[in-house]
Protein backbone atom coordinates (compact mmCIF):
# COMPACT_ATOMS: atom_id res chain seq x y z
CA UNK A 1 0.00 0.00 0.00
CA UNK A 2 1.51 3.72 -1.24
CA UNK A 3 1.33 6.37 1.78
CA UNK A 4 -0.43 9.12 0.62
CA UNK A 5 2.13 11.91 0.51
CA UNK A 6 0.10 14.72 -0.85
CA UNK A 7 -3.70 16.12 -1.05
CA UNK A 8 -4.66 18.25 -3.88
CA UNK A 9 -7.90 19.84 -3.65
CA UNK A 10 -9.78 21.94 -6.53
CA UNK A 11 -11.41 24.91 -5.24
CA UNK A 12 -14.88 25.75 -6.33
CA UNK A 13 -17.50 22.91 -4.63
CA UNK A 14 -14.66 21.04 -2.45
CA UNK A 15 -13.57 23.68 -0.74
CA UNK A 16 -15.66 26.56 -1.14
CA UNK A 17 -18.80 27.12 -3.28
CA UNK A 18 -18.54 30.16 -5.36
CA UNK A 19 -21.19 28.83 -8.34
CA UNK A 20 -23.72 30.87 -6.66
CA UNK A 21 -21.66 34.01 -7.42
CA UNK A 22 -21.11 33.17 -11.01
CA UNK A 23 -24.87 32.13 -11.57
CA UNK A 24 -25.92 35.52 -9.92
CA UNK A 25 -22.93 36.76 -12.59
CA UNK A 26 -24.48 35.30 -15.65
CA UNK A 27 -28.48 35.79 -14.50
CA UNK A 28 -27.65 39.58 -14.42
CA UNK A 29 -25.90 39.80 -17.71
CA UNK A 30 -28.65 37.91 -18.97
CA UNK A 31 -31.40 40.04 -17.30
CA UNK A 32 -29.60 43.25 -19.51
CA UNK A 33 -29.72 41.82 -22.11
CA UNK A 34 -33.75 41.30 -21.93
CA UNK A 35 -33.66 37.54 -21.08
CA UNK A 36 -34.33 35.19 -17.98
CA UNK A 37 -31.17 33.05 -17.12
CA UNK A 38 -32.51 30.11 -14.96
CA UNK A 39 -31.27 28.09 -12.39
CA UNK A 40 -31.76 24.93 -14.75
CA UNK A 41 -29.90 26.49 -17.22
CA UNK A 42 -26.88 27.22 -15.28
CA UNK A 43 -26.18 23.17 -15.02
CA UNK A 44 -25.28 23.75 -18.44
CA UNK A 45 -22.35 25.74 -17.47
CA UNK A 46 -20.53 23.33 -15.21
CA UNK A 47 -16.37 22.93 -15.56
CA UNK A 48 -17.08 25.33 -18.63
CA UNK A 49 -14.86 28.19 -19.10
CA UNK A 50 -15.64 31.37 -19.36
CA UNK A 51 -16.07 32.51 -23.34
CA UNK A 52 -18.13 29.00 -23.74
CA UNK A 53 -20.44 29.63 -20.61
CA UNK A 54 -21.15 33.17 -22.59
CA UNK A 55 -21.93 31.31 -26.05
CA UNK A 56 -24.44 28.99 -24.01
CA UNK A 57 -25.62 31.86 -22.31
CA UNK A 58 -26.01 34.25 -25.67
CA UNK A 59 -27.87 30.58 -27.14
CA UNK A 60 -30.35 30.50 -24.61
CA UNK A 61 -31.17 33.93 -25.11
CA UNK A 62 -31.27 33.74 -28.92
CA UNK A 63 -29.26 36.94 -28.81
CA UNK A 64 -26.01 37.73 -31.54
CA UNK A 65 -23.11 39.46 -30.53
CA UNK A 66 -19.83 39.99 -32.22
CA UNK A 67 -16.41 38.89 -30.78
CA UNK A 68 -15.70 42.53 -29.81
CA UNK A 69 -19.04 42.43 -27.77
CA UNK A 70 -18.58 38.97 -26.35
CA UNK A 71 -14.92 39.75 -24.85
CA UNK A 72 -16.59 43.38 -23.73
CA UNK A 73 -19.85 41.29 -22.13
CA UNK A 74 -17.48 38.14 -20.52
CA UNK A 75 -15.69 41.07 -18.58
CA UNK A 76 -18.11 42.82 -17.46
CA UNK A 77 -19.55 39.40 -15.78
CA UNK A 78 -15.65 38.63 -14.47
CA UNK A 79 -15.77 42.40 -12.81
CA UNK A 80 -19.36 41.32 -11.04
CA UNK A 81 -18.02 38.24 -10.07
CA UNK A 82 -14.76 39.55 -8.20
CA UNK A 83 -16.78 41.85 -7.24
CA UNK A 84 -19.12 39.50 -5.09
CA UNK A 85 -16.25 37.46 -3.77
CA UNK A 86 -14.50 40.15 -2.74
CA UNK A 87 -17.06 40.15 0.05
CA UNK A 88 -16.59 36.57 0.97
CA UNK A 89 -16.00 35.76 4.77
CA UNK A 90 -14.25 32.89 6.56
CA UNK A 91 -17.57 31.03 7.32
CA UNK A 92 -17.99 30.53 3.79
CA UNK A 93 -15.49 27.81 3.70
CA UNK A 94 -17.49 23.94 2.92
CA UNK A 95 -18.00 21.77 6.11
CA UNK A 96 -15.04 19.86 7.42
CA UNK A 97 -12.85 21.25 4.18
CA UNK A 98 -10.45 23.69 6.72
CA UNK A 99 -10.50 20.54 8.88
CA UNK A 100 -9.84 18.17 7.26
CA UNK A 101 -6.52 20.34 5.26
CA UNK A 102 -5.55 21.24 8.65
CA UNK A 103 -5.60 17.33 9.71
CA UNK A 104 -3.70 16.66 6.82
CA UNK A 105 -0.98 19.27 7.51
CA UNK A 106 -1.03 17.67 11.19
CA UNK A 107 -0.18 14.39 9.69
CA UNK A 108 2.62 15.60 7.47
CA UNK A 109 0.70 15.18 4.33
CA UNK A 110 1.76 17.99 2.00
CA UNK A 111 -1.59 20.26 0.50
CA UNK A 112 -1.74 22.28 -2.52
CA UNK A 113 -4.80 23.77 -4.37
CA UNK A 114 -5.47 22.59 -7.75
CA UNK A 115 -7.93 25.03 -10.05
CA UNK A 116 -8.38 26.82 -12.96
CA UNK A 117 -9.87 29.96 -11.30
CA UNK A 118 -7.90 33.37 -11.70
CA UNK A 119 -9.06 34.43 -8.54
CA UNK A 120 -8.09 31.38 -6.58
CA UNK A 121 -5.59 33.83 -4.26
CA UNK A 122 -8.07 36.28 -3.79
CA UNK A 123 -10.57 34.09 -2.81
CA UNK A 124 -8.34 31.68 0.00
CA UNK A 125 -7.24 35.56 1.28
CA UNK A 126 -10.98 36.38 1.95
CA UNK A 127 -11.66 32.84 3.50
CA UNK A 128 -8.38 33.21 5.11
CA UNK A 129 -6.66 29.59 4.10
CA UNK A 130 -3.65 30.66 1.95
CA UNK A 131 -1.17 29.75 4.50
CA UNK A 132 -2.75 25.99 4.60
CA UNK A 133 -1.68 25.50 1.01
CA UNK A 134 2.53 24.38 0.61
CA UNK A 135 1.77 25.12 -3.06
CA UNK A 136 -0.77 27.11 -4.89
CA UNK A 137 -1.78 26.11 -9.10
CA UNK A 138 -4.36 28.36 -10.45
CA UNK A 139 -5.44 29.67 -13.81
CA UNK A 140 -2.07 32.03 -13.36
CA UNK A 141 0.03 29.02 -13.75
CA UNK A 142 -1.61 26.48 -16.26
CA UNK A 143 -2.57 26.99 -19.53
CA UNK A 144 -4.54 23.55 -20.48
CA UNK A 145 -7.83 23.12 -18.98
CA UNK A 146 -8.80 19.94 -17.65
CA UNK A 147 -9.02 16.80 -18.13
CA UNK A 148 -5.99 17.74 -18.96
CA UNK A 149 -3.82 16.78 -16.27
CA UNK A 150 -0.96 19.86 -16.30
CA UNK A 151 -2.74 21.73 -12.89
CA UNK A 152 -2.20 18.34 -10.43
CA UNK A 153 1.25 17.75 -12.22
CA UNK A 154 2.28 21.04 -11.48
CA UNK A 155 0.79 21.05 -8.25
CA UNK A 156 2.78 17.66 -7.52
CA UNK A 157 6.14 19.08 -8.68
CA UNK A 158 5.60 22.06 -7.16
CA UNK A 159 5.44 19.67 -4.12
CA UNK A 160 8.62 17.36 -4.96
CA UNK A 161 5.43 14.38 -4.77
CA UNK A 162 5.24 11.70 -7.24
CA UNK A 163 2.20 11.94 -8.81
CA UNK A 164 1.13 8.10 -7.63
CA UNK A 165 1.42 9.36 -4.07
CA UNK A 166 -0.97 11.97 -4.41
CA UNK A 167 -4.66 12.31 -4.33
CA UNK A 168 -7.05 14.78 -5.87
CA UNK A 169 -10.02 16.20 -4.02
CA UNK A 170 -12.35 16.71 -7.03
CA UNK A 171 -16.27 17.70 -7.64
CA UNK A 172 -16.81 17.75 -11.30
CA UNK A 173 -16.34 15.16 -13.93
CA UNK A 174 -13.29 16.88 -15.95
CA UNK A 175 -11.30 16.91 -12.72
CA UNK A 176 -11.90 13.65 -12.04
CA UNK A 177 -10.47 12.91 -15.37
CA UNK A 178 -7.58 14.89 -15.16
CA UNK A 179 -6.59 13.51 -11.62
CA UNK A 180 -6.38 9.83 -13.82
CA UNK A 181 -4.71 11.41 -16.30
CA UNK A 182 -2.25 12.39 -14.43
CA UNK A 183 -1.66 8.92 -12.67
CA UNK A 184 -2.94 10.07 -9.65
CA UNK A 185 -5.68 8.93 -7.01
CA UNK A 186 -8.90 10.76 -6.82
CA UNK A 187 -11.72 11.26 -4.27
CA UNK A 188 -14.78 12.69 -5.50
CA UNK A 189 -17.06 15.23 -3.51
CA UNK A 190 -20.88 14.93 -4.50
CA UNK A 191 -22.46 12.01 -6.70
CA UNK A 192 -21.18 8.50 -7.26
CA UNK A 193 -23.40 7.86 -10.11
CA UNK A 194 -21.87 11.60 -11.68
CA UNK A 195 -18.13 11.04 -10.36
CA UNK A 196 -17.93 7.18 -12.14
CA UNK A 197 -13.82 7.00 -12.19
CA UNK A 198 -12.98 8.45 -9.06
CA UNK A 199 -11.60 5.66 -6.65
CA UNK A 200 -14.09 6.83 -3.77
CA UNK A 201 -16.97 9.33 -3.64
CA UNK A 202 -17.88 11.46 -0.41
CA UNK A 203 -20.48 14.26 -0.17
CA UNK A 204 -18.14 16.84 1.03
CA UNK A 205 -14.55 16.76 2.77
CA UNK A 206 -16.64 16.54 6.66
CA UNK A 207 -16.78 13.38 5.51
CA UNK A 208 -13.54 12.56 4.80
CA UNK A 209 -10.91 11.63 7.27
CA UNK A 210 -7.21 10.38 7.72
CA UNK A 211 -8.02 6.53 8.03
CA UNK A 212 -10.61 6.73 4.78
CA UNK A 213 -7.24 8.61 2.66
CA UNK A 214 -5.04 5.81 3.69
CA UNK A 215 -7.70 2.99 2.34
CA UNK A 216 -7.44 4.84 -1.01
C-alpha cells in the first residue's frame, strides 16, 4: 500500500462554493440583455470556461453578438463576479474542508490547491486559508484546462510528490479525469453515479478523514 504523501484539492465545490456568485454573474448579464437566465440552465455551465459559458448563455437567449461584444460582455460578468467574492467571509469555507486540510498538515501530508480559477488567491485571502496551502496552481500558472492533467502535475512538482502518491479532491467530472490522467488517485465530492472514475466518492470533505485517505 503507497502512503499518501500529498492532497490536492480543486477549489470551487470542495472547498468553497462560489457557483452561486457566477450564476448571480451570468443571470444579471442575462437580465440586460432582456432575457431570464434560470437556475436549470446554469447546469449547463458546469467545468465550462468562461467565453463558452457566454456562447451557451447568448444561445439560450437567442441573442447575436460579435467577438468585440462577447470579450466586452465576458468582462463585465468577471468584474461582477470579483466583485461579489471580494465580500466573501471565513464562514464561507465547505463543512469539514479547513478541517480536514488542517488534519492533513497535522499528519505531514503535503496540500496544494489545484484550479483553474484566476481568482483562486483572492478568494483563500478572503476565507483566510492561503497559509494551509505548501503550493498554490491556479489559472495564473496552467494553460490547459482539464481533463488535462498539467494543474495536479504542477501542483505535484511544485510539491517534490510523485504523482502516484498523491490524491485529488475533485467535484466535477473533468477533474476527475484529469486527476487519472495524471496517474494520480482521486476522491470525488458529490455524486457516485456523476463522479464514475474516481476511486471513492464522499459528499463533502466533513466526511472525509485520515483513516478513509489511507484505504485509497
Amino acid at each position: 500500500m503507497n502512503t499518501v504523501k500529498a492532497c490536492l484539492f480543486d477549489l470551487d465545490g470542495v472547498i468553497v462554493d462560489t457557483a452561486v456568485y457566477h450564476y448571480k454573474a451570468w443571470k444579471r448579464l442575462a437580465a440586460e440583455m432582456g432575457f431570464d437566465f434560470t437556475e436549470n440552465d446554469n447546469e449547463r455551465l458546469k467545468g465550462v470556461s468562461r467565453m463558452r459559458s457566454l456562447e451557451i448563455i447568448l444561445e439560450i437567449g437567442g441573442v447575436t453578438k460579435t467577438d468585440a461584444e462577447k470579450d466586452e460582455l465576458a468582462a463585465r460578468k468577471n468584474t461582477w463576479y470579483v466583485d461579489m467574492i471580494n465580500q466573501m467571509k471565513p464562514n464561507e469555507v465547505l463543512p469539514g474542508a479547513r478541517e480536514f486540510v488542517q488534519a492533513c498538515r497535522d499528519a505531514g501530508i503535503k496540500t496544494a490547491l489545484g484550479s483553474a480559477s484566476k481568482n483562486s488567491m483572492t478568494i483563500l485571502q478572503k476565507v483566510d486559508m492561503v497559509n494551509m496551502f505548501d503550493a498554490i496552481i491556479d489559472g495564473n500558472k496552467v494553460s490547459k484546462a482539464k481533463p488535462d492533467p498539467e494543474v495536479f502535475l504542477k501542483g505535484a512538482q511544485e510539491l517534490d510528490v510523485q504523482p502516484a502518491d498523491c490524491v485529488i479532491f475533485e467535484d466535477a467530472i473533468a477533474g476527475v479525469e484529469a486527476a487519472v490522467n495524471g496517474g494520480m488517485k482521486v476522491v470525488g465530492i458529490g455524486s457516485p453515479e456523476v463522479l464514475k472514475g474516481a476511486n471513492m466518492v464522499v459528499s463533502g470533505l466533513h466526511e472525509m478523514n485520515l483513516d478513509k485517505l489511507q484505504q485509497l
